[in-house]
PDB file of N, CA and C in Angstrom:
ATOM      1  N   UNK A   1      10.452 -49.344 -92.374  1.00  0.00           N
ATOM      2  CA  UNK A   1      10.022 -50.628 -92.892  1.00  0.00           C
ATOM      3  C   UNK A   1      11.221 -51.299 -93.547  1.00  0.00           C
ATOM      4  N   UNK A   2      11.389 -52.330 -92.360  1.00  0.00           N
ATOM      5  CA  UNK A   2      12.822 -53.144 -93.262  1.00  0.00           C
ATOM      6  C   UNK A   2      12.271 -53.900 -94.551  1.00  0.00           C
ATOM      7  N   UNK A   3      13.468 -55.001 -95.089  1.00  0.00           N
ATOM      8  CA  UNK A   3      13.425 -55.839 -95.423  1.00  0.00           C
ATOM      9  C   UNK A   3      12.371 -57.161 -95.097  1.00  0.00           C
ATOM     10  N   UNK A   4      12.613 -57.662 -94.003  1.00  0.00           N
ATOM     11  CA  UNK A   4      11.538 -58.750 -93.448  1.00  0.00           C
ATOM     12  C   UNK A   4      10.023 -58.343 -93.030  1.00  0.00           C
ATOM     13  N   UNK A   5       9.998 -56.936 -92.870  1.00  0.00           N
ATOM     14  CA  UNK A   5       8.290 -56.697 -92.974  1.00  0.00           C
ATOM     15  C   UNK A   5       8.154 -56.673 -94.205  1.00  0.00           C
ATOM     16  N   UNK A   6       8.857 -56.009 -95.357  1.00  0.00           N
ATOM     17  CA  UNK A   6       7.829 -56.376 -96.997  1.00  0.00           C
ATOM     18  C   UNK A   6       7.809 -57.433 -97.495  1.00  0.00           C
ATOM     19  N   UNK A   7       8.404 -58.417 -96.817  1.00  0.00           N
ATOM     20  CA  UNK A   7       8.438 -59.560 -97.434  1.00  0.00           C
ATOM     21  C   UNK A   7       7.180 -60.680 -96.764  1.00  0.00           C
ATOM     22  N   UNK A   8       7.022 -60.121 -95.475  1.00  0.00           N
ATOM     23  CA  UNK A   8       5.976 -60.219 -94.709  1.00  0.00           C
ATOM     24  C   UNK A   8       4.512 -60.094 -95.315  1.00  0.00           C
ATOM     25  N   UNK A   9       4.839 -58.937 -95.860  1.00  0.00           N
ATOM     26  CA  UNK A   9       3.197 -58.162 -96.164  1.00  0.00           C
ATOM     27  C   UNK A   9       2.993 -58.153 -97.919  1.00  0.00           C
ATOM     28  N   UNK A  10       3.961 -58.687 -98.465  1.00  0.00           N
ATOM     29  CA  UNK A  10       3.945 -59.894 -99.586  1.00  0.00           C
ATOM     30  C   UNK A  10       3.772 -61.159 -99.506  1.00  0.00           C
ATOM     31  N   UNK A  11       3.823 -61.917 -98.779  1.00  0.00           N
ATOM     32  CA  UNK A  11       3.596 -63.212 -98.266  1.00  0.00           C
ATOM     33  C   UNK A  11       2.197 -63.293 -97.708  1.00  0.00           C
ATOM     34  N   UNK A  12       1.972 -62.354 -97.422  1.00  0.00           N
ATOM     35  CA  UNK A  12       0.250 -62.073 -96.765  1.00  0.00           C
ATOM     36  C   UNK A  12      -0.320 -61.887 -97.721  1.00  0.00           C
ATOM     37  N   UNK A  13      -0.091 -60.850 -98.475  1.00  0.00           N
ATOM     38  CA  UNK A  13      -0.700 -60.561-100.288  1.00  0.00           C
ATOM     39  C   UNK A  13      -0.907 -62.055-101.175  1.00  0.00           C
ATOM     40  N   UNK A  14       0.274 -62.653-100.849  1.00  0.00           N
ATOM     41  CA  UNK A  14       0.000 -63.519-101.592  1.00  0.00           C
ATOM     42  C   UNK A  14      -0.904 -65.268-100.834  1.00  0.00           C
ATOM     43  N   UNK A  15      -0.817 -65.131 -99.415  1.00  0.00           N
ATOM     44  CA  UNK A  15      -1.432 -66.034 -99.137  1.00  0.00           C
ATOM     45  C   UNK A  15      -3.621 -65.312 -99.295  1.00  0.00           C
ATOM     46  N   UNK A  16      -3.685 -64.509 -99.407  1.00  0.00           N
ATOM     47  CA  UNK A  16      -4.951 -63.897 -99.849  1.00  0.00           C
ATOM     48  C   UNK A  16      -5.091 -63.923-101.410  1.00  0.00           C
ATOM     49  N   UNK A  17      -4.446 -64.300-102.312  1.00  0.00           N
ATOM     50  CA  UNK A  17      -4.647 -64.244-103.746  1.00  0.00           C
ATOM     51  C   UNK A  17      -5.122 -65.480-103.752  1.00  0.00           C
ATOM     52  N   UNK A  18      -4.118 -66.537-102.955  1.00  0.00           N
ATOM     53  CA  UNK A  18      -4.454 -68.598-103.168  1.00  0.00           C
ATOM     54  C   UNK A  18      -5.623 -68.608-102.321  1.00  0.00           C
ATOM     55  N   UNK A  19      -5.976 -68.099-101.571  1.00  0.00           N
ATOM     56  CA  UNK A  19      -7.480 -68.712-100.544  1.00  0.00           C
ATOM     57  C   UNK A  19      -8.611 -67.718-101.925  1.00  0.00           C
ATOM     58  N   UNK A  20      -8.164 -66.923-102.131  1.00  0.00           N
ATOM     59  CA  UNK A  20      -9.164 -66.508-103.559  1.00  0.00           C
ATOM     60  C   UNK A  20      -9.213 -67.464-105.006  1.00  0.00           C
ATOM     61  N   UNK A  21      -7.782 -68.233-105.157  1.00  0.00           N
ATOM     62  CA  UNK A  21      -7.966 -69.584-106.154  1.00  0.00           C
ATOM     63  C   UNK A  21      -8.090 -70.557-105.197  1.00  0.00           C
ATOM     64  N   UNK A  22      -8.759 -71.022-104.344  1.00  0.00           N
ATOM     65  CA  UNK A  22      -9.355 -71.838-103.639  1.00  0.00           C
ATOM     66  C   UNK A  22      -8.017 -73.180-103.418  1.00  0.00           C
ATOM     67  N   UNK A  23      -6.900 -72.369-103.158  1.00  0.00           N
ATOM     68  CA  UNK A  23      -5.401 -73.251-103.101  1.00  0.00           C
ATOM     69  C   UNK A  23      -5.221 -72.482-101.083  1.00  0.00           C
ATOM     70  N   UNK A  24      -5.886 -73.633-100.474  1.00  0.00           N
ATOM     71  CA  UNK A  24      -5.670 -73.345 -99.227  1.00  0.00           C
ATOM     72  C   UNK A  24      -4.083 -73.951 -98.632  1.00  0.00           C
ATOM     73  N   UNK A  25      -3.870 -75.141 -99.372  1.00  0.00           N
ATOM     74  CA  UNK A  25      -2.794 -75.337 -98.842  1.00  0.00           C
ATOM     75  C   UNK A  25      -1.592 -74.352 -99.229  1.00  0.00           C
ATOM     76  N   UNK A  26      -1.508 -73.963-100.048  1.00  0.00           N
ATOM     77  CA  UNK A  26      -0.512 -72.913-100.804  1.00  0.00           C
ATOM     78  C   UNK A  26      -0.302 -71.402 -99.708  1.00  0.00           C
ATOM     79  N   UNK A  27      -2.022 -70.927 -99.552  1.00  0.00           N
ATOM     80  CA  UNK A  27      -1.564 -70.156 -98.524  1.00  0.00           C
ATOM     81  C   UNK A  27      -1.328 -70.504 -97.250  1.00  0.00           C
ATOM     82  N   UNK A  28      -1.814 -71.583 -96.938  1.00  0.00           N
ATOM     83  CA  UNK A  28      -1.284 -72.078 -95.623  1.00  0.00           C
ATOM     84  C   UNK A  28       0.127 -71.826 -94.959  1.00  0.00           C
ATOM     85  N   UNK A  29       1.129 -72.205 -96.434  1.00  0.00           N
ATOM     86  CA  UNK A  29       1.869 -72.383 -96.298  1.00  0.00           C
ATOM     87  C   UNK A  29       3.067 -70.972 -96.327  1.00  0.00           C
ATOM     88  N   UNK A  30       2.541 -69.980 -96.998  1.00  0.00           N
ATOM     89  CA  UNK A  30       2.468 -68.840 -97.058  1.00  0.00           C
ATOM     90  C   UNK A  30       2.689 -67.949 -95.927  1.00  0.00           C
ATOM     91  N   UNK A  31       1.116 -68.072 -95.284  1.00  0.00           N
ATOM     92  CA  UNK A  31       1.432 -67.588 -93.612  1.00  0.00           C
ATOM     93  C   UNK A  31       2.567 -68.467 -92.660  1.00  0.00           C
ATOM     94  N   UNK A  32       2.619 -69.417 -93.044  1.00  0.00           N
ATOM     95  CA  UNK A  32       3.991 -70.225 -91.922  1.00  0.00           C
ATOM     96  C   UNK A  32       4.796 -69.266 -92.565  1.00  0.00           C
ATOM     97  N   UNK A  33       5.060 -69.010 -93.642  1.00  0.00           N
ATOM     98  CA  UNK A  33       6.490 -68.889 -93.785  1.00  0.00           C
ATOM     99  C   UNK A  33       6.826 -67.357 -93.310  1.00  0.00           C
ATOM    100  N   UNK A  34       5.216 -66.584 -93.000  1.00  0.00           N
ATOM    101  CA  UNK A  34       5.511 -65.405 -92.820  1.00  0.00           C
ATOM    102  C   UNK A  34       5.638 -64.918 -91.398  1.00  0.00           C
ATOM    103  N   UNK A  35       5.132 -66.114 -90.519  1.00  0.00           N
ATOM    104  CA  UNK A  35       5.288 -65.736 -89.302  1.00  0.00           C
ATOM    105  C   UNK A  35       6.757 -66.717 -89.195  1.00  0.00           C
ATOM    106  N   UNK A  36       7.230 -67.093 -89.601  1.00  0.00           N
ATOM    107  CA  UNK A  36       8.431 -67.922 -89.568  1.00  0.00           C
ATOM    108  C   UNK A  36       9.673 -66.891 -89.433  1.00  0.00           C
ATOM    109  N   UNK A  37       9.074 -65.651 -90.849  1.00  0.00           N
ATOM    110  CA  UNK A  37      10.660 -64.648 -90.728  1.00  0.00           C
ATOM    111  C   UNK A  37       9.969 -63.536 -89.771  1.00  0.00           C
ATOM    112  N   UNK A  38       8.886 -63.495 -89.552  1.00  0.00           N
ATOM    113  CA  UNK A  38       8.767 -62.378 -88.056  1.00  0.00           C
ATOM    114  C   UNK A  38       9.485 -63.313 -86.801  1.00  0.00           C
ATOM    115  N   UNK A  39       9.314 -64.779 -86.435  1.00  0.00           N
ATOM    116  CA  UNK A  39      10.227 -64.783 -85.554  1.00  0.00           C
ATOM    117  C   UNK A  39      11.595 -64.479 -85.474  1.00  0.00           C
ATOM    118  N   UNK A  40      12.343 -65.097 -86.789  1.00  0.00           N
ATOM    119  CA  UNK A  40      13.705 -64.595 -86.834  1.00  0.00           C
ATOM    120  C   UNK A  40      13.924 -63.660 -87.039  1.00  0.00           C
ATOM    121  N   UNK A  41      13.738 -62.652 -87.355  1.00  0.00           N
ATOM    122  CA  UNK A  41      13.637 -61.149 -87.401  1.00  0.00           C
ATOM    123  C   UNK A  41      13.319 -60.432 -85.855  1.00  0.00           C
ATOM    124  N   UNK A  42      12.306 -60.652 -85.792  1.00  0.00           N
ATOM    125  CA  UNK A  42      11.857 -60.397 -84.098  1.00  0.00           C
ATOM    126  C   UNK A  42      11.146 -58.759 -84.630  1.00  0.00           C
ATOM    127  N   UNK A  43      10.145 -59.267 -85.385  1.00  0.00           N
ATOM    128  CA  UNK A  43       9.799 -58.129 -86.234  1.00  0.00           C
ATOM    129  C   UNK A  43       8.425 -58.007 -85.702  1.00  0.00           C
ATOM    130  N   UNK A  44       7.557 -59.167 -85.459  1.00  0.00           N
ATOM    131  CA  UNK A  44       6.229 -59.072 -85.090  1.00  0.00           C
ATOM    132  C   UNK A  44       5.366 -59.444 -86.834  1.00  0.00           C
ATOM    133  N   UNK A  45       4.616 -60.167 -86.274  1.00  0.00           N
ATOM    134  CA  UNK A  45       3.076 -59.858 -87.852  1.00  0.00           C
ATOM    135  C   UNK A  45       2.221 -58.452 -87.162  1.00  0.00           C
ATOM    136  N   UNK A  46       2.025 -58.413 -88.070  1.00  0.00           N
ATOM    137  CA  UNK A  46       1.573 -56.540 -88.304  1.00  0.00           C
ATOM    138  C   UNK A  46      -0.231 -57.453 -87.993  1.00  0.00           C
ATOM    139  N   UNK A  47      -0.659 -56.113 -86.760  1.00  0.00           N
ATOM    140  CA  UNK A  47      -1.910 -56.855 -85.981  1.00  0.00           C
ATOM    141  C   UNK A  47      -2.488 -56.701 -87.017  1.00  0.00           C
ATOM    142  N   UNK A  48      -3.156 -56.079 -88.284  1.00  0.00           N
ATOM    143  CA  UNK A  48      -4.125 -56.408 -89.350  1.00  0.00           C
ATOM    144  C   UNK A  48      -4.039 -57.921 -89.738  1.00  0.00           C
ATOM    145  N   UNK A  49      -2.899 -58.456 -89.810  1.00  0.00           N
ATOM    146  CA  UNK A  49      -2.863 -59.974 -90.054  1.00  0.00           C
ATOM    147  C   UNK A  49      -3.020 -60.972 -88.893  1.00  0.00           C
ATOM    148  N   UNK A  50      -2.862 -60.449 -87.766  1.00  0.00           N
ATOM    149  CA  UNK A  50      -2.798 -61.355 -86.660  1.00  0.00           C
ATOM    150  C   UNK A  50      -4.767 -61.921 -86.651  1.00  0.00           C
ATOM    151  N   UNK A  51      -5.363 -60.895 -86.908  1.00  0.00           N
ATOM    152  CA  UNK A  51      -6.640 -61.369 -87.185  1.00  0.00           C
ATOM    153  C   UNK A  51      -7.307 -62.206 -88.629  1.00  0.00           C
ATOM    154  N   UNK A  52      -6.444 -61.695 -89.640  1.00  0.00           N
ATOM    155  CA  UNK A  52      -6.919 -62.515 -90.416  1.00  0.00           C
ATOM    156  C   UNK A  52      -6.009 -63.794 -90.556  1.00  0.00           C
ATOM    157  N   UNK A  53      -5.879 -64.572 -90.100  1.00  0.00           N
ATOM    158  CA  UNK A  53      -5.466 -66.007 -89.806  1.00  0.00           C
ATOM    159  C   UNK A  53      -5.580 -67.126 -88.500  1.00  0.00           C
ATOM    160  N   UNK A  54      -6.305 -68.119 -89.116  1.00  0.00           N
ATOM    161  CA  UNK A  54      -6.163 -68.316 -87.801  1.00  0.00           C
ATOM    162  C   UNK A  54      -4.607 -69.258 -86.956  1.00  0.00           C
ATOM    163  N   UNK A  55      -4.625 -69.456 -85.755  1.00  0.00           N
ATOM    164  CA  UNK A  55      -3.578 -69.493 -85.003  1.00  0.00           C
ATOM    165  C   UNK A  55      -3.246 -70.662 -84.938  1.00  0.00           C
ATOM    166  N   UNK A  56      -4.914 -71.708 -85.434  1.00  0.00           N
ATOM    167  CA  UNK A  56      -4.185 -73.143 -84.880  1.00  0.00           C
ATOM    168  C   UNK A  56      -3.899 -73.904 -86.211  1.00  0.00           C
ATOM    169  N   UNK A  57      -4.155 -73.156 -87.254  1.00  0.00           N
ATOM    170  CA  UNK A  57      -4.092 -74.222 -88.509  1.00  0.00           C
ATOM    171  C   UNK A  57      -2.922 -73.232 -89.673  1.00  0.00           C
ATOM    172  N   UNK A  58      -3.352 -72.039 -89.531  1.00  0.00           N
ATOM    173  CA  UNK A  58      -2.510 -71.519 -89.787  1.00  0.00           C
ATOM    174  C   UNK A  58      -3.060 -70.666 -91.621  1.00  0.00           C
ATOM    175  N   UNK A  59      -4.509 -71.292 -91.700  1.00  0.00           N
ATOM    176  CA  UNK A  59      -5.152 -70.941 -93.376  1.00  0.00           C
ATOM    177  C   UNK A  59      -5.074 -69.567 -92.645  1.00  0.00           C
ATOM    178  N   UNK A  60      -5.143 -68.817 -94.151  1.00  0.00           N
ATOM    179  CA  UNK A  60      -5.772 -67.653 -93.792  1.00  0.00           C
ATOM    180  C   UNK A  60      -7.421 -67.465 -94.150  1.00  0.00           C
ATOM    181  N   UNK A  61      -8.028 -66.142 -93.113  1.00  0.00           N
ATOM    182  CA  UNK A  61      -9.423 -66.062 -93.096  1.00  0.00           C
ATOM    183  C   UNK A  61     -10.150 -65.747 -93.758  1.00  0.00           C
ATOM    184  N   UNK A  62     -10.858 -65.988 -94.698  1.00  0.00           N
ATOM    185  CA  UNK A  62     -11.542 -65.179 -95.635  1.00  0.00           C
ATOM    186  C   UNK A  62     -13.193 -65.460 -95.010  1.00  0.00           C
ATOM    187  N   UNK A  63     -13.672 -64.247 -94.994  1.00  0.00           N
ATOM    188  CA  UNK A  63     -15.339 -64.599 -94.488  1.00  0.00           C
ATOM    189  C   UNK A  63     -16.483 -64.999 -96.122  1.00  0.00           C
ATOM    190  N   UNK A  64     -16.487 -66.198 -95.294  1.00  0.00           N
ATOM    191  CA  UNK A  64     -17.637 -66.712 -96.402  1.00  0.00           C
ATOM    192  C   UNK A  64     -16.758 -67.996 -96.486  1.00  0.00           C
ATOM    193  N   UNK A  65     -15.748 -67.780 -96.825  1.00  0.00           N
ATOM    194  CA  UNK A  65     -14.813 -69.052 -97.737  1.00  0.00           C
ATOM    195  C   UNK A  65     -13.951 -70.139 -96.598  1.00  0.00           C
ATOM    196  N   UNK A  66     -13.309 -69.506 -95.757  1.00  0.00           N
ATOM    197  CA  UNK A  66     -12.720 -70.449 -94.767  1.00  0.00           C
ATOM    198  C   UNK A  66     -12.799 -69.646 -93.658  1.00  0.00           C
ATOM    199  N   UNK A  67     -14.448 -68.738 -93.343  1.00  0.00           N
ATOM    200  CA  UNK A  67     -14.480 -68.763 -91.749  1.00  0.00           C
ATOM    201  C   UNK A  67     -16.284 -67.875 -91.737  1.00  0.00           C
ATOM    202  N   UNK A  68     -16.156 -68.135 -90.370  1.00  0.00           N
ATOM    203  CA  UNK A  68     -17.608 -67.294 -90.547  1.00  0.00           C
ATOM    204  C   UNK A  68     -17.492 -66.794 -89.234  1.00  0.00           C
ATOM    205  N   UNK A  69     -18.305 -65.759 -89.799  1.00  0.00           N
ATOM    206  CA  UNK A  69     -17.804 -64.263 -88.490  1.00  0.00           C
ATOM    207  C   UNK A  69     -19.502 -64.030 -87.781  1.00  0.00           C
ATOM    208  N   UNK A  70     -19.597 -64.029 -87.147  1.00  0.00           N
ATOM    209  CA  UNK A  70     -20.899 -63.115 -85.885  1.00  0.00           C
ATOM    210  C   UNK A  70     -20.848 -62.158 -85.217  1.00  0.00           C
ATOM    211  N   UNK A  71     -21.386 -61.106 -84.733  1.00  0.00           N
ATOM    212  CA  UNK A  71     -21.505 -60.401 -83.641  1.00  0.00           C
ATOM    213  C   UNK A  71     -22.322 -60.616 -82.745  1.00  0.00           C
ATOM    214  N   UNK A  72     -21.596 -60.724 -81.540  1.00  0.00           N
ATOM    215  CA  UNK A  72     -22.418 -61.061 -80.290  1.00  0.00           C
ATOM    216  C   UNK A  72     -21.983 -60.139 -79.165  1.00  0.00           C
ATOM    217  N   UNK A  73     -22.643 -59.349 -78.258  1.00  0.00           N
ATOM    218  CA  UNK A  73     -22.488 -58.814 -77.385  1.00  0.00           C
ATOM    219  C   UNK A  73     -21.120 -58.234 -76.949  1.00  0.00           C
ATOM    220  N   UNK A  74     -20.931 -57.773 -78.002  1.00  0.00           N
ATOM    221  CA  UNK A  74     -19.980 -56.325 -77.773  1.00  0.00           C
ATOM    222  C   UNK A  74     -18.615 -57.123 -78.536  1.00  0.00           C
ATOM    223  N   UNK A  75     -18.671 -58.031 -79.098  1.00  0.00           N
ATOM    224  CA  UNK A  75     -17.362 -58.947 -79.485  1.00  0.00           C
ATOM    225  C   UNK A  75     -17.425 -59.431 -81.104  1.00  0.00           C
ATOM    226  N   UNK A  76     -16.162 -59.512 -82.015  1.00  0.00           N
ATOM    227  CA  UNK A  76     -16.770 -60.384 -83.138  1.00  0.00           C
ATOM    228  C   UNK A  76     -16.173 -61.819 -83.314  1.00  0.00           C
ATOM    229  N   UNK A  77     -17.144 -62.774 -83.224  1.00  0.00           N
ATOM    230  CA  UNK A  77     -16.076 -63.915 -83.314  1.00  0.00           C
ATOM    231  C   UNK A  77     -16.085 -64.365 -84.459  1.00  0.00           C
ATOM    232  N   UNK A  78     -15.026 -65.065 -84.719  1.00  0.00           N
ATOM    233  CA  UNK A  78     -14.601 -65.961 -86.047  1.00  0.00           C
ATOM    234  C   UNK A  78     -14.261 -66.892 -86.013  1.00  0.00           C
ATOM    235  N   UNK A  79     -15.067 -67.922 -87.181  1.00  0.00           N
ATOM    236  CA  UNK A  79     -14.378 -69.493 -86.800  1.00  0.00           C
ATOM    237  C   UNK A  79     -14.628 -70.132 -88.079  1.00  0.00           C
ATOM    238  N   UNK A  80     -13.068 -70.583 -87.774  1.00  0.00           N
ATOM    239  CA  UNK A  80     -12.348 -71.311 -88.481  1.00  0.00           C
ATOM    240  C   UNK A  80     -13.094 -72.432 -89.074  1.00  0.00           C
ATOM    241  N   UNK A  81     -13.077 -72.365 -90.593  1.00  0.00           N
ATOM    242  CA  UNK A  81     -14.288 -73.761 -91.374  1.00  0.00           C
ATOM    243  C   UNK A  81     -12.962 -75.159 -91.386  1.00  0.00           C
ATOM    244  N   UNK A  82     -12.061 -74.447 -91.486  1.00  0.00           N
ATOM    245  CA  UNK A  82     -10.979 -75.735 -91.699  1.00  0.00           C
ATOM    246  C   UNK A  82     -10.823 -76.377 -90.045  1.00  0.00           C
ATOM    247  N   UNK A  83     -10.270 -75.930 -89.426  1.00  0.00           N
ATOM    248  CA  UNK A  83     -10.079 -76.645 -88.032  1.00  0.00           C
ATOM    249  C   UNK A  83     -10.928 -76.298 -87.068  1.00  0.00           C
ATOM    250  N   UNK A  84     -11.801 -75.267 -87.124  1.00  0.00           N
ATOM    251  CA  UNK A  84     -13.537 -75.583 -85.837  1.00  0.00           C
ATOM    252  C   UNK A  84     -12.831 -74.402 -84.841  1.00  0.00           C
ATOM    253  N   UNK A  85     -11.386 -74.018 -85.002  1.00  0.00           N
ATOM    254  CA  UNK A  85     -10.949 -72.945 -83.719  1.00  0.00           C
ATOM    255  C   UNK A  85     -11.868 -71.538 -84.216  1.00  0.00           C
ATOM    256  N   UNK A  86     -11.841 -70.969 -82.514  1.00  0.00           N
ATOM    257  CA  UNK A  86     -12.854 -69.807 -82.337  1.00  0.00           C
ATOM    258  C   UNK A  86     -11.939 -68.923 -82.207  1.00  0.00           C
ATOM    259  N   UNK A  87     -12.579 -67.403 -82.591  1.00  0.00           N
ATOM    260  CA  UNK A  87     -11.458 -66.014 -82.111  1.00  0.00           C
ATOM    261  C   UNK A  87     -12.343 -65.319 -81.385  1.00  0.00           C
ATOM    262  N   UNK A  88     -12.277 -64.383 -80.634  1.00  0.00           N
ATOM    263  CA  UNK A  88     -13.360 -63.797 -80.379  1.00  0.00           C
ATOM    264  C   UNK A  88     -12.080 -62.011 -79.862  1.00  0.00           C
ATOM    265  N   UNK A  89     -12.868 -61.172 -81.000  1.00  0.00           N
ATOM    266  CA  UNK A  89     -12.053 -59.832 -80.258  1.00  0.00           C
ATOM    267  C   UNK A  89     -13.167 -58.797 -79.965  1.00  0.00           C
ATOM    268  N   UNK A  90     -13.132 -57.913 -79.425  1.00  0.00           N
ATOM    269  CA  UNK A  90     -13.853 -57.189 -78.722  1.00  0.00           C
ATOM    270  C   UNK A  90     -13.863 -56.281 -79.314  1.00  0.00           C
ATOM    271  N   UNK A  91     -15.048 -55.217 -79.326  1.00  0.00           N
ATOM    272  CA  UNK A  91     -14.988 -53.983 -80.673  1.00  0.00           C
ATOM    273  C   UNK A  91     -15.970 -52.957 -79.820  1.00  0.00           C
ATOM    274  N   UNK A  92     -15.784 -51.725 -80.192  1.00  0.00           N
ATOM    275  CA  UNK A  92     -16.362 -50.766 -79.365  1.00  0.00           C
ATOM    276  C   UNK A  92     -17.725 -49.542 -79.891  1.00  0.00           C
TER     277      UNK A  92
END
């Protein structure tokens, strides 16, 4: 674990503290910046986070607060209260 993953998975820590003080733009901005140093790094976001955020707006997910989750036929989807985008991953 370098450098640019803890700074990663601090930046995630902390974009989950602001969607808990109801400061969405703060973490918004948070996750950009964290998938920003996984590109330059060429490090990857660690898949536990790839699900909790979504892809087109960039908030992170909290169920209840900025997303709402279902199970439907073998899949769970999630969608986004801020921008209306859907996820849908498959679970066994």
């Amino acid at each position: 674990m370098g450098i640019p993953s803890e700074r990663i998975d601090r930046l995630f820590a902390l974009a989950r503290e602001a969607v808990v003080d109801s400061e969405y733009d703060r973490a918004r901005e948070y996750v950009r910046l964290a998938r920003r140093i996984a590109e330059r790094n060429r490090c990857g976001v660690p898949r536990e986070f790839e699900r909790k955020t979504c892809d087109d707006c960039d908030v992170y997910l909290r169920p209840g607060r900025t997303s709402r989750v279902r199970l439907g036929r073998g899949r769970v989807i999630v969608r986004c209260l801020e921008c209306g985008a859907t996820g849908r991953y498959p679970f066994a």
